[in-house]
N, C-alpha and C. Protein backbone atom coordinates (compact mmCIF):
# COMPACT_ATOMS: atom_id res chain seq x y z
N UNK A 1 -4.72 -19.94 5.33
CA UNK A 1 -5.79 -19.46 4.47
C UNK A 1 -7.10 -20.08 4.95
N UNK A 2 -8.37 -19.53 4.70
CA UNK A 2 -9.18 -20.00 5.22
C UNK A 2 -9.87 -21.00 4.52
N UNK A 3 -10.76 -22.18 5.39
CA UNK A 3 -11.33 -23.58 4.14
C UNK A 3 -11.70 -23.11 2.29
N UNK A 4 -12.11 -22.25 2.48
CA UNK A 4 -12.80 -21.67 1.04
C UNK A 4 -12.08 -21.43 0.08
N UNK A 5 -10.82 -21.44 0.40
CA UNK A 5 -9.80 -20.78 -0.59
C UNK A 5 -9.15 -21.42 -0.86
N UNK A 6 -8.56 -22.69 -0.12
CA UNK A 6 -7.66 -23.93 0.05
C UNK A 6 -7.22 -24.25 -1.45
N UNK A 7 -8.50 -24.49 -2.63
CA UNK A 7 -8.47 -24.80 -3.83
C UNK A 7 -7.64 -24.11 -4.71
N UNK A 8 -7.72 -23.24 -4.40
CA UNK A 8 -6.39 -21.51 -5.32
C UNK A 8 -5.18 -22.08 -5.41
N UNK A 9 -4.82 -22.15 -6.85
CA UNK A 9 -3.31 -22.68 -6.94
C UNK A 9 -2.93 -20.93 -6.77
N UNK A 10 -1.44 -21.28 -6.03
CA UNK A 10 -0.95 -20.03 -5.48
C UNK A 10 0.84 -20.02 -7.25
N UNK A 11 1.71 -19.32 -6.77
CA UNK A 11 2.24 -19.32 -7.58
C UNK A 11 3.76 -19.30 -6.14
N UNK A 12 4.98 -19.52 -6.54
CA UNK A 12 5.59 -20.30 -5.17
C UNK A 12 5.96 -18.95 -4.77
N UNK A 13 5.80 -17.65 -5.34
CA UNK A 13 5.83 -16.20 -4.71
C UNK A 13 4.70 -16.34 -3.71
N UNK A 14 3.35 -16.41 -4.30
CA UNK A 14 2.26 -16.16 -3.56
C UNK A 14 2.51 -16.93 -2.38
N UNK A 15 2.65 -17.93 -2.72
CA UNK A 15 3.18 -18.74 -1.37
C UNK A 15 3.42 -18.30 -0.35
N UNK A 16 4.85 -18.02 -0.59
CA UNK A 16 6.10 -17.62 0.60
C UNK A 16 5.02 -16.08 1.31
N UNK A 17 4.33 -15.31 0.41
CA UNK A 17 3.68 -13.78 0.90
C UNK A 17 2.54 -14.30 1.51
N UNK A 18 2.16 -15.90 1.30
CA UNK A 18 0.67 -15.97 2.37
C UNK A 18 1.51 -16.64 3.66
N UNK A 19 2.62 -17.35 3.83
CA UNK A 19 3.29 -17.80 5.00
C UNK A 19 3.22 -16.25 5.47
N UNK A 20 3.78 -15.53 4.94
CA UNK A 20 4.46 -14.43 5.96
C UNK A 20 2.90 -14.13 6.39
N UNK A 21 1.60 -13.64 5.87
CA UNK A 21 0.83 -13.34 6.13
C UNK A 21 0.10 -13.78 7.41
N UNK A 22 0.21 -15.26 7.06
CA UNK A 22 -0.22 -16.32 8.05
C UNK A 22 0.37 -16.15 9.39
N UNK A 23 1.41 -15.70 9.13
CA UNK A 23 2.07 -15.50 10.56
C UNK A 23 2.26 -14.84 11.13
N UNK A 24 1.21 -13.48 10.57
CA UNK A 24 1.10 -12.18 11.64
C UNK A 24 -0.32 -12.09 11.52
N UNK A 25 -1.70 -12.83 10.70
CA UNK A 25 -2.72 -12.48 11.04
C UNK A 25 -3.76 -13.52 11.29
N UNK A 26 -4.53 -13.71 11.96
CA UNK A 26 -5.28 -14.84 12.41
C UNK A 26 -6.15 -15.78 11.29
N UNK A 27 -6.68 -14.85 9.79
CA UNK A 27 -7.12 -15.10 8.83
C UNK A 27 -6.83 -14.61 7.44
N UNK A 28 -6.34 -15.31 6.54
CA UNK A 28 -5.68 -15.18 5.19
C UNK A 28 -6.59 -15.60 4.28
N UNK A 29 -7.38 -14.74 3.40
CA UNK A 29 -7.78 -15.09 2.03
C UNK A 29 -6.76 -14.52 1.03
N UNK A 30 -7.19 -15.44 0.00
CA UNK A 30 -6.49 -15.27 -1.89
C UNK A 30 -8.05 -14.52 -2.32
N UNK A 31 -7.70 -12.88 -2.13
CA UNK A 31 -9.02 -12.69 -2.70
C UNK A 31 -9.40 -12.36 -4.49
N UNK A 32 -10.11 -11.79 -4.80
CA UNK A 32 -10.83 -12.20 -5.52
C UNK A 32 -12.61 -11.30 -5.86
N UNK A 33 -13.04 -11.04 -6.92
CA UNK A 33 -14.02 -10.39 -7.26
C UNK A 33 -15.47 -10.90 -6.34
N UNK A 34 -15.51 -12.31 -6.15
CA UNK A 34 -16.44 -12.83 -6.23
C UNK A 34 -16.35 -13.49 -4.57
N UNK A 35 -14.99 -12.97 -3.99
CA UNK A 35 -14.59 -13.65 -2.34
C UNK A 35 -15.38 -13.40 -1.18
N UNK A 36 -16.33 -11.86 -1.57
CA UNK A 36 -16.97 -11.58 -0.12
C UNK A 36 -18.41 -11.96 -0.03
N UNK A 37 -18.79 -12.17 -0.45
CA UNK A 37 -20.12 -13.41 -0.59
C UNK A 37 -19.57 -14.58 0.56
N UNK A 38 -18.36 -15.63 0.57
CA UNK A 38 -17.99 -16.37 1.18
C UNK A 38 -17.75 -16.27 2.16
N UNK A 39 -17.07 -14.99 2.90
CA UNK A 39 -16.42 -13.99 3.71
C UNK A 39 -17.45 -14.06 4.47
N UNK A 40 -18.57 -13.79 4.02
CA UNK A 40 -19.79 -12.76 4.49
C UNK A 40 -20.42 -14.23 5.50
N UNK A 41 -20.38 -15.41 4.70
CA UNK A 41 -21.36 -16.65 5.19
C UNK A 41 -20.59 -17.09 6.31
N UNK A 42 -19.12 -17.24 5.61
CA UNK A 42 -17.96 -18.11 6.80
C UNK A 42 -17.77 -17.55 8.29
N UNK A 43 -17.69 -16.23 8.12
CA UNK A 43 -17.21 -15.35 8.90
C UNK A 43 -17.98 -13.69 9.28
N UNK A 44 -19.70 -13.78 9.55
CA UNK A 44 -20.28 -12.75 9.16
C UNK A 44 -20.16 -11.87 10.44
N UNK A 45 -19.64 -11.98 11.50
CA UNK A 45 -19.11 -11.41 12.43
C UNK A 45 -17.98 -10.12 12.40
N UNK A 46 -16.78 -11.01 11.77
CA UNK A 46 -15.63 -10.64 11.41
C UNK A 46 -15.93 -9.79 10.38
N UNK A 47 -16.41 -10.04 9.03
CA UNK A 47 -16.65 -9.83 8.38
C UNK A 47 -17.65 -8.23 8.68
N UNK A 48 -18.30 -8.06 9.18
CA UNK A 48 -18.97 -6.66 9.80
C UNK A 48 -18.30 -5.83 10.16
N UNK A 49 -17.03 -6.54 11.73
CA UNK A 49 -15.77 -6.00 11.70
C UNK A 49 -15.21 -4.93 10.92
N UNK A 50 -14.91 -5.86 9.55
CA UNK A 50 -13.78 -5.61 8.61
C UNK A 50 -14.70 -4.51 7.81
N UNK A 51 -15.58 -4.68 7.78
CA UNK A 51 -16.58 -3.50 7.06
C UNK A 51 -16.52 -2.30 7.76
N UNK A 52 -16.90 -2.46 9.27
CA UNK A 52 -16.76 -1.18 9.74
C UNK A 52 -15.27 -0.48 10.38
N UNK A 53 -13.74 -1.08 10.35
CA UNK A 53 -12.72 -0.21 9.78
C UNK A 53 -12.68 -0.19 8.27
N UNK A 54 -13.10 -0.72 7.28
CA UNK A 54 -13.35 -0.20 6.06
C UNK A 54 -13.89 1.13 5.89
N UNK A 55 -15.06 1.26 6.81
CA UNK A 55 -15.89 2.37 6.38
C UNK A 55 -15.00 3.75 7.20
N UNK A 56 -14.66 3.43 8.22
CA UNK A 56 -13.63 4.15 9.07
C UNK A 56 -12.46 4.45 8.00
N UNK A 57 -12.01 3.90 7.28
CA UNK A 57 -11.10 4.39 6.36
C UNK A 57 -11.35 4.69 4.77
N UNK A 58 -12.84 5.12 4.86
CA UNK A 58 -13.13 5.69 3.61
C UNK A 58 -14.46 5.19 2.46
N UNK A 59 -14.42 3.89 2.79
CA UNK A 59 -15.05 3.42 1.74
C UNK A 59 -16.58 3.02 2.67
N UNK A 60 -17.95 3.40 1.86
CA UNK A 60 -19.04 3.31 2.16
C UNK A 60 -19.19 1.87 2.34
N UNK A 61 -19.17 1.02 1.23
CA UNK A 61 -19.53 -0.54 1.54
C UNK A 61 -18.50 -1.53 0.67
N UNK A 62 -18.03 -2.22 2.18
CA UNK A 62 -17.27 -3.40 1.26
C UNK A 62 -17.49 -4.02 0.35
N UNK A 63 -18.53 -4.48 -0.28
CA UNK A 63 -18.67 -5.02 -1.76
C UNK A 63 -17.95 -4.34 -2.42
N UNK A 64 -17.68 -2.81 -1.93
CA UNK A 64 -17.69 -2.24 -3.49
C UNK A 64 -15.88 -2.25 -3.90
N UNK A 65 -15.61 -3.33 -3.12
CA UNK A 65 -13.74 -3.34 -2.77
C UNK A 65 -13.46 -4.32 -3.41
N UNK A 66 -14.19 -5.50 -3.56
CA UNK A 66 -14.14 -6.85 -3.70
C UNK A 66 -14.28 -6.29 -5.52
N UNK A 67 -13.75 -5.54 -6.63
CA UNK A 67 -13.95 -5.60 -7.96
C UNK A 67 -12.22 -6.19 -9.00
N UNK A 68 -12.62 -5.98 -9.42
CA UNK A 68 -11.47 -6.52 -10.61
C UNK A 68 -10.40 -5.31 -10.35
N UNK A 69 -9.01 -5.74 -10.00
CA UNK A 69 -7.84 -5.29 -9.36
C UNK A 69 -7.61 -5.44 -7.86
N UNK A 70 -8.65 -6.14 -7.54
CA UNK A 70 -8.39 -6.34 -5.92
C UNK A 70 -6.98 -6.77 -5.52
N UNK A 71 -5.80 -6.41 -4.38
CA UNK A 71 -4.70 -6.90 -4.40
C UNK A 71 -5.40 -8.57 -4.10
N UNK A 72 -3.85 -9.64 -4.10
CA UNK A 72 -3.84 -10.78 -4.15
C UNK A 72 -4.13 -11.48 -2.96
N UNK A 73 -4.31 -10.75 -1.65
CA UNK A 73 -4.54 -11.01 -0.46
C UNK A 73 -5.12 -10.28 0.38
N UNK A 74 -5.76 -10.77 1.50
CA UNK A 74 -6.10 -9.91 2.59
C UNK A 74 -6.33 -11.07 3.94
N UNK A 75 -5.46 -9.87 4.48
CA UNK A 75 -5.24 -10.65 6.25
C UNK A 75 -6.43 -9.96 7.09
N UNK A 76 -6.59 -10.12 8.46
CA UNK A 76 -7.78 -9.78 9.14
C UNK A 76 -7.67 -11.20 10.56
N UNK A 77 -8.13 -10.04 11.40
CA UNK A 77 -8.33 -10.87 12.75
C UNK A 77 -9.47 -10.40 13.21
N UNK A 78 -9.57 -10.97 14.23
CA UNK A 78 -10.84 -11.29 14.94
C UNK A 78 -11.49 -9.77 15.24
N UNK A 79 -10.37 -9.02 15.51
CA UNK A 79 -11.01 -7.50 15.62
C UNK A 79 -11.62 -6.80 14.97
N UNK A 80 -11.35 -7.46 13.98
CA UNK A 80 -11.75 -6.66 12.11
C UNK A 80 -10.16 -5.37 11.63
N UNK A 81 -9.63 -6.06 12.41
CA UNK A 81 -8.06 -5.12 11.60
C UNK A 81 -7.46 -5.82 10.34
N UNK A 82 -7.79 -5.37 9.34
CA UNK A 82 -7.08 -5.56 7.99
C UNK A 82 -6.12 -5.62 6.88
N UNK A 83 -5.44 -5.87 6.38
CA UNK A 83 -4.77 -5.08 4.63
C UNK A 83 -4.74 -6.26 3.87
N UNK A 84 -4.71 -5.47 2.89
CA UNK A 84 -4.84 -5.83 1.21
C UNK A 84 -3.13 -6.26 1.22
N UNK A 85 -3.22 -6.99 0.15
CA UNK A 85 -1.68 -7.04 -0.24
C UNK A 85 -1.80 -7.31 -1.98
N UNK A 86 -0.49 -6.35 -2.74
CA UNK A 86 -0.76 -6.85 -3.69
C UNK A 86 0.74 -7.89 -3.96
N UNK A 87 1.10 -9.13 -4.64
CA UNK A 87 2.63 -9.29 -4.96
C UNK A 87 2.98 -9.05 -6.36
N UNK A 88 3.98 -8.51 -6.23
CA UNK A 88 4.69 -8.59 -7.46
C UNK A 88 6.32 -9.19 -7.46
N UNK A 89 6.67 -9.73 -8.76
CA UNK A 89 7.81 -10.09 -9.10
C UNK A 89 8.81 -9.69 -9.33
N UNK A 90 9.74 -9.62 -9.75
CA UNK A 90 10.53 -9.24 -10.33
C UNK A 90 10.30 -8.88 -11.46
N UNK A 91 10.16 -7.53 -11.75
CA UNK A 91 10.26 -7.43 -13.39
C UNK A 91 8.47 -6.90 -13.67
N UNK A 92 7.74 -7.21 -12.29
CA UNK A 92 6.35 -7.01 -12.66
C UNK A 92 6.05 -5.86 -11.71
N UNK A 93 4.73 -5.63 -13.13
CA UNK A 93 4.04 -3.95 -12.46
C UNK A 93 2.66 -4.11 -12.20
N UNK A 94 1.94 -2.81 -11.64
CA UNK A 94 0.67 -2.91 -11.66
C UNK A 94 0.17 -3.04 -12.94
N UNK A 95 -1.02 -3.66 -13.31
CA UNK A 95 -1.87 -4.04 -14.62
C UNK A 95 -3.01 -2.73 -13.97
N UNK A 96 -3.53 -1.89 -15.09
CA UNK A 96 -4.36 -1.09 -15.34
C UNK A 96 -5.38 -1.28 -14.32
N UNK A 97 -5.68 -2.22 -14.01
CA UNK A 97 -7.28 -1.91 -13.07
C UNK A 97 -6.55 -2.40 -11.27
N UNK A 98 -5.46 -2.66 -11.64
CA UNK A 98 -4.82 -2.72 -10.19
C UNK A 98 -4.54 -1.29 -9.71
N UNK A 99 -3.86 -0.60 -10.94
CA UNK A 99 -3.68 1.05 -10.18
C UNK A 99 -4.83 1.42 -10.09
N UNK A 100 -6.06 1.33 -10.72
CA UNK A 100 -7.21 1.99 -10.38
C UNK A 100 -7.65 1.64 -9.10
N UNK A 101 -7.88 0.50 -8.67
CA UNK A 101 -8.22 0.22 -7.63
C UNK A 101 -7.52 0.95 -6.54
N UNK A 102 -5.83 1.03 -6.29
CA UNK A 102 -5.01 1.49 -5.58
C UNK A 102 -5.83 2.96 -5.43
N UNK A 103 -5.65 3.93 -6.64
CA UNK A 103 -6.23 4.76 -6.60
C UNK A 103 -7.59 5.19 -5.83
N UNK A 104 -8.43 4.45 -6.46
CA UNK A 104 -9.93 4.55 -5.74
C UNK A 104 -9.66 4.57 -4.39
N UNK A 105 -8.80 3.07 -3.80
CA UNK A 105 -9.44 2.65 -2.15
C UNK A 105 -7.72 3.53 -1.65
N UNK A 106 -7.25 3.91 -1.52
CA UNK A 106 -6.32 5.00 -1.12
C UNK A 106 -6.43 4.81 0.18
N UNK A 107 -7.14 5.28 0.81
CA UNK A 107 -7.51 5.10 2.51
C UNK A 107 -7.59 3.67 2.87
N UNK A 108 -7.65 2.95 2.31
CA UNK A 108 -7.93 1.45 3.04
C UNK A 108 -6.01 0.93 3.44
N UNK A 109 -5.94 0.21 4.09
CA UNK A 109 -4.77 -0.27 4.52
C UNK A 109 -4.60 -1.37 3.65
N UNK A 110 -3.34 -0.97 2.96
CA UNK A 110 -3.38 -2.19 1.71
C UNK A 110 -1.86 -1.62 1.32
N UNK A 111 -1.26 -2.67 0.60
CA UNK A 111 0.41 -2.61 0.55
C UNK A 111 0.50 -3.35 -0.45
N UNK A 112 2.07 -3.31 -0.98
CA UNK A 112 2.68 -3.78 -2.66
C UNK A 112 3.66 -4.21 -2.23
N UNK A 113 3.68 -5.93 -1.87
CA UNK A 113 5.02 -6.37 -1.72
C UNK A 113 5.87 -6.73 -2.92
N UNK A 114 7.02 -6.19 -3.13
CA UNK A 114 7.92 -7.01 -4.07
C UNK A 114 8.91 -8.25 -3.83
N UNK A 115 9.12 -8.72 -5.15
CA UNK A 115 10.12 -9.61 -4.54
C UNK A 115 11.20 -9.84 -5.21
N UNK A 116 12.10 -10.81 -5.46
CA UNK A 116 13.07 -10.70 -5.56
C UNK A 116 13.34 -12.59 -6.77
N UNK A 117 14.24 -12.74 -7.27
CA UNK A 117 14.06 -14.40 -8.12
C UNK A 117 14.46 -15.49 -6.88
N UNK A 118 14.46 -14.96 -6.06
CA UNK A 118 14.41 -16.05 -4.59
C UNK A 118 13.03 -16.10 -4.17
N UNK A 119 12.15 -15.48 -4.64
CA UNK A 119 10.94 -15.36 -3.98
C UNK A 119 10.71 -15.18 -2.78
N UNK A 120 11.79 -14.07 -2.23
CA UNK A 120 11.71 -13.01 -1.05
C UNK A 120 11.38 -11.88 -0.94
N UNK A 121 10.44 -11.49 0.01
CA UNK A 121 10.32 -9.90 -0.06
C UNK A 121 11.40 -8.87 -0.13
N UNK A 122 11.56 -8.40 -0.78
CA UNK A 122 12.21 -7.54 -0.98
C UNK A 122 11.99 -5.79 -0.44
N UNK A 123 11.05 -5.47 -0.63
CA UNK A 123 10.16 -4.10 -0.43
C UNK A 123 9.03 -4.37 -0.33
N UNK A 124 8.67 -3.74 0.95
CA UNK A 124 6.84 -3.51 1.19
C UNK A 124 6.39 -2.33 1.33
N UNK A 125 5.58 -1.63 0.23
CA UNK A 125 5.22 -0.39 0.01
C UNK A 125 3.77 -0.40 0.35
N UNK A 126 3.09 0.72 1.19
CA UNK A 126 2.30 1.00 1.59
C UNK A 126 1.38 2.11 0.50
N UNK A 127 -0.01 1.78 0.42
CA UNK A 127 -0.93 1.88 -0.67
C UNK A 127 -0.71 3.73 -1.02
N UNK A 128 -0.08 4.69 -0.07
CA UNK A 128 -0.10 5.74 0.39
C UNK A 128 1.35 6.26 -0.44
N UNK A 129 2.35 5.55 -0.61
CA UNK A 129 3.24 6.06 -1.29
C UNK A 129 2.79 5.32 -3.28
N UNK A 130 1.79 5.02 -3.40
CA UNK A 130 1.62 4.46 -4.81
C UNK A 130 2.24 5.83 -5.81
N UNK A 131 2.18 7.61 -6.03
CA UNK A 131 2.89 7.89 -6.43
C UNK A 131 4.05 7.55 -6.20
N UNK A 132 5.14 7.33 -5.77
CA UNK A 132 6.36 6.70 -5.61
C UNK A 132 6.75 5.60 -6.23
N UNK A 133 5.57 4.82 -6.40
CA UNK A 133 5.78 3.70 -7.53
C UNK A 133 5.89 3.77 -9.11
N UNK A 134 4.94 4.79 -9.65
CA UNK A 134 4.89 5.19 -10.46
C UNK A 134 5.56 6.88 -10.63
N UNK A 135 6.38 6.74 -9.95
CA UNK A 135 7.20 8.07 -9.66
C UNK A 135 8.28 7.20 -11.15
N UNK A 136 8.89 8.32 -12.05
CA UNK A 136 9.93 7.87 -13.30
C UNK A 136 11.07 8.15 -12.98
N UNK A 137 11.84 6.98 -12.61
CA UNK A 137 13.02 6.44 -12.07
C UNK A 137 14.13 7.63 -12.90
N UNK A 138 13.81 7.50 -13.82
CA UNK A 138 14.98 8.27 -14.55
C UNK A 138 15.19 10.06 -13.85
N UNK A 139 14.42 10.23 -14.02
CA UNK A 139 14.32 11.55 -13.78
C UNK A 139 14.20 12.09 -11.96
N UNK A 140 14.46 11.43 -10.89
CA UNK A 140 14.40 11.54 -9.87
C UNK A 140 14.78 11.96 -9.05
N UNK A 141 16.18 12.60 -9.49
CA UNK A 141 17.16 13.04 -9.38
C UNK A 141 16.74 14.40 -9.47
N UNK A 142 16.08 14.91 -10.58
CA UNK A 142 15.92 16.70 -11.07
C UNK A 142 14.39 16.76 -10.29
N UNK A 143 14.54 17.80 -10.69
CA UNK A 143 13.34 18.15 -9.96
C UNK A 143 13.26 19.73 -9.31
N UNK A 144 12.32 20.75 -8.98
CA UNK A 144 12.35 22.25 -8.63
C UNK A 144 11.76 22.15 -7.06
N UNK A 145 12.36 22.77 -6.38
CA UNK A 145 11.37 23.27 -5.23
C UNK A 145 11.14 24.88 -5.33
N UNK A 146 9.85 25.17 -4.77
CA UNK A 146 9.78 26.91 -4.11
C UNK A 146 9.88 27.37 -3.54
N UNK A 147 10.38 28.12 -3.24
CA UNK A 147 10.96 28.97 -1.82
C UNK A 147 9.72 30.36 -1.26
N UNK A 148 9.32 30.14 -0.30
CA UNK A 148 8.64 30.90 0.38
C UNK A 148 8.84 31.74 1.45
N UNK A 149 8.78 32.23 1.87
CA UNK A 149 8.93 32.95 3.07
C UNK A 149 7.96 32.51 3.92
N UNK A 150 8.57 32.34 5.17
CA UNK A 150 7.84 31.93 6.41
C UNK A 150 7.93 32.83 7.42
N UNK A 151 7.42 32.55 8.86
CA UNK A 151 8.05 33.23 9.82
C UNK A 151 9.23 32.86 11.03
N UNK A 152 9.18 33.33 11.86
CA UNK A 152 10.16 33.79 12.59
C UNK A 152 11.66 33.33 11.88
N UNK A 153 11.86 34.13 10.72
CA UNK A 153 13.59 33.65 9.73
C UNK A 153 13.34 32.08 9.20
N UNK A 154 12.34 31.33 9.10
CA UNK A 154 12.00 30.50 8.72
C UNK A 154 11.59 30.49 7.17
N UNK A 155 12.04 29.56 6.39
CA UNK A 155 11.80 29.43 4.87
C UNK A 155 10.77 28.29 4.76
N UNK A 156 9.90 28.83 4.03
CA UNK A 156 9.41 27.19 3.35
C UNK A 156 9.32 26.86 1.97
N UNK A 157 9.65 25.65 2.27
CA UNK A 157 9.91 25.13 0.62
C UNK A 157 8.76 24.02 0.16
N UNK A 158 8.56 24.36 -0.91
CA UNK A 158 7.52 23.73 -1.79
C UNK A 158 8.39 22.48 -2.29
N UNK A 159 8.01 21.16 -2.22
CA UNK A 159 8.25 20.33 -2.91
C UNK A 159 7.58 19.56 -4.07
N UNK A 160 8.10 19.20 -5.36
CA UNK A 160 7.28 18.52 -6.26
C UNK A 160 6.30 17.55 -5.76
N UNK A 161 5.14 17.33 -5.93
CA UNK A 161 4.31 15.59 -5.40
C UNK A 161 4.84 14.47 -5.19
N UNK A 162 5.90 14.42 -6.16
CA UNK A 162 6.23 12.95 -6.39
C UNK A 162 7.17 12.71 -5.96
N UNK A 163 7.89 13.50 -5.50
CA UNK A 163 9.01 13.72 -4.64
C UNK A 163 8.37 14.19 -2.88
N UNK A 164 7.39 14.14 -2.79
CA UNK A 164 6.86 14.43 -1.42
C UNK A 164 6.66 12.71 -0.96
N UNK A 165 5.84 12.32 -2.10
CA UNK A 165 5.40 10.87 -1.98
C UNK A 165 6.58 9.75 -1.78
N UNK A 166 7.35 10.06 -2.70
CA UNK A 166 8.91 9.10 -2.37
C UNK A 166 8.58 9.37 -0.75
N UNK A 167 8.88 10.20 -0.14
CA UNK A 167 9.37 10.82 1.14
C UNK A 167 8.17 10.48 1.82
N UNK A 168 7.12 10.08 1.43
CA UNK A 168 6.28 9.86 2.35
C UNK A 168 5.18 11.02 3.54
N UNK A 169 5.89 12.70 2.41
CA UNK A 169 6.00 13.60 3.15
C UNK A 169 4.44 14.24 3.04
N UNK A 170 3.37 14.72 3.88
CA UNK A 170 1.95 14.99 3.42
C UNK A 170 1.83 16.88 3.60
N UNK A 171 1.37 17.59 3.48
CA UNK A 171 1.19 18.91 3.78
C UNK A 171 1.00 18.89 5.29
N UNK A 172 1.62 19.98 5.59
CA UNK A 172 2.04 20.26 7.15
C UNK A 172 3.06 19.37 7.84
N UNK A 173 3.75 18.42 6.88
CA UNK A 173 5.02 17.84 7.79
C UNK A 173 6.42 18.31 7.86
N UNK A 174 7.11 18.26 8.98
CA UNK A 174 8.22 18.47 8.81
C UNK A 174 9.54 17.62 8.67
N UNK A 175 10.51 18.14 7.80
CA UNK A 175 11.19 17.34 8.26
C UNK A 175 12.80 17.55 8.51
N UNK A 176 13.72 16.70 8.95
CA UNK A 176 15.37 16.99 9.44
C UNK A 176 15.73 17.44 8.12
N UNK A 177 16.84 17.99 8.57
CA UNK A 177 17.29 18.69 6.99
C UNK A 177 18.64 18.65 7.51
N UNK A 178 20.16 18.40 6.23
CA UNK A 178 21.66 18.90 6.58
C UNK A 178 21.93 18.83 4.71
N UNK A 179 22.79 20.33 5.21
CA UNK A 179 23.82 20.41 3.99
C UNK A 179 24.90 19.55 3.44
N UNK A 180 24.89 18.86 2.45
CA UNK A 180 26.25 18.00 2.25
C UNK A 180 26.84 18.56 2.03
N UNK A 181 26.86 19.36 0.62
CA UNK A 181 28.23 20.69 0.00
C UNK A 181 26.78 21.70 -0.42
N UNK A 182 27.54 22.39 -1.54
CA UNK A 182 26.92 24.15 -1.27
C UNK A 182 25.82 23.47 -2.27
N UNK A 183 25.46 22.68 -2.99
CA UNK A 183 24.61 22.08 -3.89
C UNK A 183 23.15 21.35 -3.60
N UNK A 184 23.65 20.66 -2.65
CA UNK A 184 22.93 19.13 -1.85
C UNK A 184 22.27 19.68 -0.50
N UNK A 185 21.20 19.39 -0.80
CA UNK A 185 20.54 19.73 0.52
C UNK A 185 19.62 18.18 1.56
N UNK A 186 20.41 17.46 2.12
CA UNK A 186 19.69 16.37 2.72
C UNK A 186 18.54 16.46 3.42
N UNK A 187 17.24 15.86 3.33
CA UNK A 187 15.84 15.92 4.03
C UNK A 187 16.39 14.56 4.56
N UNK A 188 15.83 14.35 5.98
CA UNK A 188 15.48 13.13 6.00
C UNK A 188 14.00 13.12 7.63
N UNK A 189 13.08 11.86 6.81
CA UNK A 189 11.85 12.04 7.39
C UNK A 189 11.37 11.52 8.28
N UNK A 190 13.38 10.27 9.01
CA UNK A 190 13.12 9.60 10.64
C UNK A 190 13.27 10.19 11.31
């Protein structure tokens, strides 16, 4: 983590998710509403960097990232290559201005690690499948597709959103497909 942050009591999750961090990116903050002011003095190089793949992925000006729901981390190297991270626990969800944020910065490279009562990652979800998170477990199973007509003897099928998003699947992708029995129709999107 970098000098500025040193002071942040972490929680022994946060921990173990800034080791892993630490050890794939050259610089680790615990960020924070009030972090890029510091960012900006410590590191105003990098920091320009990180602004301009920011702006490359959507967002006009980094300040406006740094607000209340920011995930719990952000890695970054010397290149200005980035992500957000948010952690969660076992048993824990996004809080209201965390999905907003998710929502808003969508394009920025930013991820939802979970974990596990070992305080291991468990799942690392990318900011891009966030329907999938909030996709309702119960019901995941049902669901309609539409059937279209395509060309050359080709069908296309409409899938629900949230069931595209599980799948990771965007408009215009394709993907493997096999029959299990006359019911079950397997997609799969490696």
């Amino acid at each position: 983590m970098i000098p500025f942050e040193r002071e942040v009591s972490l929680t022994e999750t946060e921990e173990v998710v800034e080791s892993i961090l630490e050890s794939n990116w050259d610089y680790v903050v615990r960020t924070s509403p009030g972090v890029l002011t510091d960012f900006e003095q410590r590191f105003p190089k990098i920091c320009e960097l990180v602004s301009i793949k920011a702006s490359e992925d959507g967002v006009e000006d980094l300040s406006s990232v740094f607000i209340p729901g920011v995930p719990d981390f952000m890695g970054f190297d010397d290149n200005g290559e980035y992500v957000f991270v948010e952690v969660k626990g076992e048993g824990d969800g996004l809080r209201h201005t965390q999905l907003k944020w998710f929502m808003k910065f969508q394009g920025l490279n930013s991820e939802i690690w979970f974990t596990d009562s070992n305080d291991s990652v468990t799942e690392k979800m990318d900011s891009d499948n966030l329907k999938s998170y909030t996709f309702d477990r119960a019901s995941k199973d049902k669901g309609e597709a539409e059937v279209r007509s395509g060309e050359d003897s080709f069908v296309n099928i409409q899938l629900p959103e949230t069931l595209a998003a599980v799948m990771s699947l965007e408009e215009g992708d394709k993907v493997s497909w096999s029959i299990k029995d006359r019911s079950r129709l397997i997609l799969d999107t490696d």
